[in-house]
C-alpha atoms as a PDB file:
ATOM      1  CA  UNK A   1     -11.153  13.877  -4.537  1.00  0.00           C
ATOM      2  CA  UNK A   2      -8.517  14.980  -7.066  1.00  0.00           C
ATOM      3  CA  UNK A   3      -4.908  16.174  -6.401  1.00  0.00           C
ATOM      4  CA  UNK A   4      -2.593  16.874  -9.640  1.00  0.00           C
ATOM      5  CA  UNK A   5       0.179  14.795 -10.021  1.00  0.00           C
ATOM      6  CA  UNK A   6       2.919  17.245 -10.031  1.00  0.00           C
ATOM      7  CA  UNK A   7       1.227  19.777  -6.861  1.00  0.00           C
ATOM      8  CA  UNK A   8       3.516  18.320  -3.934  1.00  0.00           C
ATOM      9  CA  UNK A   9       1.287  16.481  -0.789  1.00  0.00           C
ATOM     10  CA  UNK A  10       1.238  19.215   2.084  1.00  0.00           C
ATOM     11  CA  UNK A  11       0.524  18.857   5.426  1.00  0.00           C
ATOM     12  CA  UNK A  12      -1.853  21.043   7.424  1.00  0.00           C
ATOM     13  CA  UNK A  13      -0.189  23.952   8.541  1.00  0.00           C
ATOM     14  CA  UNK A  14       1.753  23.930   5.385  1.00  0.00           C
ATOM     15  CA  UNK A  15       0.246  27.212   4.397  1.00  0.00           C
ATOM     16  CA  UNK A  16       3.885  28.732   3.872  1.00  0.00           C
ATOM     17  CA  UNK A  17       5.424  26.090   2.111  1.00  0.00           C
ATOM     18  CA  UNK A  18       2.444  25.718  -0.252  1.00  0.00           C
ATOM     19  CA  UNK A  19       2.525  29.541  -0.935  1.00  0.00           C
ATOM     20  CA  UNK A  20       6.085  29.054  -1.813  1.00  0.00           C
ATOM     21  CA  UNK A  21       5.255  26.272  -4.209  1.00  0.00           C
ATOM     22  CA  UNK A  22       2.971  28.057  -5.726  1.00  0.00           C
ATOM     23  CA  UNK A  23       4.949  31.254  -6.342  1.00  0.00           C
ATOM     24  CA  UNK A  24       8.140  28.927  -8.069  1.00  0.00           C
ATOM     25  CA  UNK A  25       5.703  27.363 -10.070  1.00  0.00           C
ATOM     26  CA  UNK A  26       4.523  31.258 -11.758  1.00  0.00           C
ATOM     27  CA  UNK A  27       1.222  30.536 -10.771  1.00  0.00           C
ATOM     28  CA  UNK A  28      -1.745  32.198  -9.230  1.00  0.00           C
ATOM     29  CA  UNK A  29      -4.214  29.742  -7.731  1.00  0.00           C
ATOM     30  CA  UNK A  30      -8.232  30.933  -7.406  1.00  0.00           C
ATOM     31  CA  UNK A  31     -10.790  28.831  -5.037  1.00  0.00           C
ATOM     32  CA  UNK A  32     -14.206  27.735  -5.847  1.00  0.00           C
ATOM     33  CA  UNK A  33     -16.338  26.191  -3.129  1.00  0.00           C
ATOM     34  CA  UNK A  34     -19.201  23.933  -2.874  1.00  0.00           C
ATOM     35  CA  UNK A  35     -20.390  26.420  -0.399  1.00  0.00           C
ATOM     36  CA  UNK A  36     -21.163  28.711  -3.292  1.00  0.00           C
ATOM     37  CA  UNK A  37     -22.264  26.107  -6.016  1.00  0.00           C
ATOM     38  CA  UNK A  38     -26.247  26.489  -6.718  1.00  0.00           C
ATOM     39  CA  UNK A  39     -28.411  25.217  -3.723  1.00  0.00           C
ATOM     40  CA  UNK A  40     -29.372  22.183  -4.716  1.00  0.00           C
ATOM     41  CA  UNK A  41     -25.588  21.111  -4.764  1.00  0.00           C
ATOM     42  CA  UNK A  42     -24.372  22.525  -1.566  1.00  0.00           C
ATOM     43  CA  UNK A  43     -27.872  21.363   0.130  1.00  0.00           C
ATOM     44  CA  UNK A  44     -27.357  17.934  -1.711  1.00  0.00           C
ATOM     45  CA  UNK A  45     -23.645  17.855  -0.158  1.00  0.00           C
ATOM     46  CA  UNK A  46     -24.548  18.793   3.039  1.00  0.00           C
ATOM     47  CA  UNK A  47     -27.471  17.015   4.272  1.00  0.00           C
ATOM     48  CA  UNK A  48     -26.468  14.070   2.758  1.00  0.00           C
ATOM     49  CA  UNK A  49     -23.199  13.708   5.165  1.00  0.00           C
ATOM     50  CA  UNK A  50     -21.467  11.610   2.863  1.00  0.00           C
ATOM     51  CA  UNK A  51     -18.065  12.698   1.489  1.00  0.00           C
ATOM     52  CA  UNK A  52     -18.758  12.171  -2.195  1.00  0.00           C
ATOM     53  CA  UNK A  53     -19.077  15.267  -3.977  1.00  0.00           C
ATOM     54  CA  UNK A  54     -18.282  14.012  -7.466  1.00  0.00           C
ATOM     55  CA  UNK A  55     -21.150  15.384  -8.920  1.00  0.00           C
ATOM     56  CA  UNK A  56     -20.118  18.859  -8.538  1.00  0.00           C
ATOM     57  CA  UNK A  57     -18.947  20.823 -10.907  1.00  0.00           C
ATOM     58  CA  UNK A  58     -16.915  23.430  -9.746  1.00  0.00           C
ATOM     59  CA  UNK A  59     -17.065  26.938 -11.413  1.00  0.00           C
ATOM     60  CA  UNK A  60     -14.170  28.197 -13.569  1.00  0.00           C
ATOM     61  CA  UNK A  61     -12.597  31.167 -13.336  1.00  0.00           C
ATOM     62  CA  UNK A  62     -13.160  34.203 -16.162  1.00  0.00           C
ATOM     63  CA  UNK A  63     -10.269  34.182 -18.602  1.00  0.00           C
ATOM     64  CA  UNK A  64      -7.765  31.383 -20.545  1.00  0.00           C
ATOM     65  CA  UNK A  65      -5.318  28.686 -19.107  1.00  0.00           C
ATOM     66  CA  UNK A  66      -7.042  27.923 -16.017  1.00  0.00           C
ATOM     67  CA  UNK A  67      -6.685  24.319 -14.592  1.00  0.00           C
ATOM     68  CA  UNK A  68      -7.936  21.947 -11.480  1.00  0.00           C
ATOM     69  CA  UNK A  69      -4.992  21.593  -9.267  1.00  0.00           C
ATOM     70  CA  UNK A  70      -6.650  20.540  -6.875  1.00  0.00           C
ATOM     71  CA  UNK A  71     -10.201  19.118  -5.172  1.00  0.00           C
ATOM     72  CA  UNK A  72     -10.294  18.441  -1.374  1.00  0.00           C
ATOM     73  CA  UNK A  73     -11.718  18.772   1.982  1.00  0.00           C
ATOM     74  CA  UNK A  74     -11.811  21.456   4.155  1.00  0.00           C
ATOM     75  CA  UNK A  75     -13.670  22.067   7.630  1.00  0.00           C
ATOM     76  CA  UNK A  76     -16.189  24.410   5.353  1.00  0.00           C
ATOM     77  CA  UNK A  77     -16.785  21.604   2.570  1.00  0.00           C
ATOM     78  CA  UNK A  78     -15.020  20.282  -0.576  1.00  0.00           C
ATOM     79  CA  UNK A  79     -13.354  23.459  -2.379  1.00  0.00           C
ATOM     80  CA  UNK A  80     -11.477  23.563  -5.658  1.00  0.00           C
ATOM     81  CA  UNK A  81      -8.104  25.208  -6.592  1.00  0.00           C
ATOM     82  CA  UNK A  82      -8.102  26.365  -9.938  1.00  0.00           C
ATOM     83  CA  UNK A  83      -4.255  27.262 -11.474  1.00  0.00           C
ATOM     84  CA  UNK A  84      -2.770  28.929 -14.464  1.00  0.00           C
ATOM     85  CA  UNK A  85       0.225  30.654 -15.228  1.00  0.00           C
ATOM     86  CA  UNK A  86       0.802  34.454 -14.086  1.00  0.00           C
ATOM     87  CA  UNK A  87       0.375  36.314 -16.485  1.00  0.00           C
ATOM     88  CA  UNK A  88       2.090  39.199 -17.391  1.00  0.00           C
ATOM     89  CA  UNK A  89       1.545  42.050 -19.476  1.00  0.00           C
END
């Protein structure tokens, strides 16, 4: 899948630690799933049982400066962690 090169490699049950990451970095961090990609994609994902999901495109968020931070597994399917900068007003 696809892990930026500067987000650090945390464990499971590294919730807290990532959260602090996250929060030094001045970013916020919204998830899009395969779970909530069109049918055909999720359906193609699932029944398939293989773990290649490289033909999903995962939806961007609404607004500027958003990024992939990350692409990975989860017990629910491949989701994606989309990053920018806070920003403030």
């Amino acid at each position: 899948m696809f892990w930026h090169p500067d987000l650090p490699s945390f464990e499971e049950g590294d919730g807290d630690k990532c959260k602090k990451w996250i929060a030094e970095q001045g970013l916020v961090v919204k998830m899009s799933s395969i779970e909530d990609a069109a049918d055909e994609i999720s359906e193609r994902y699932f029944d398939s049982h293989d773990p290649d999901c490289s033909y999903w495109e995962p939806d961007r968020p609404d607004g500027e400066g958003w990024f992939c931070l990350s692409i990975h597994d989860t017990d629910d399917g491949p989701v994606c962690w989309w990053a920018r900068r806070e920003v403030t007003p």
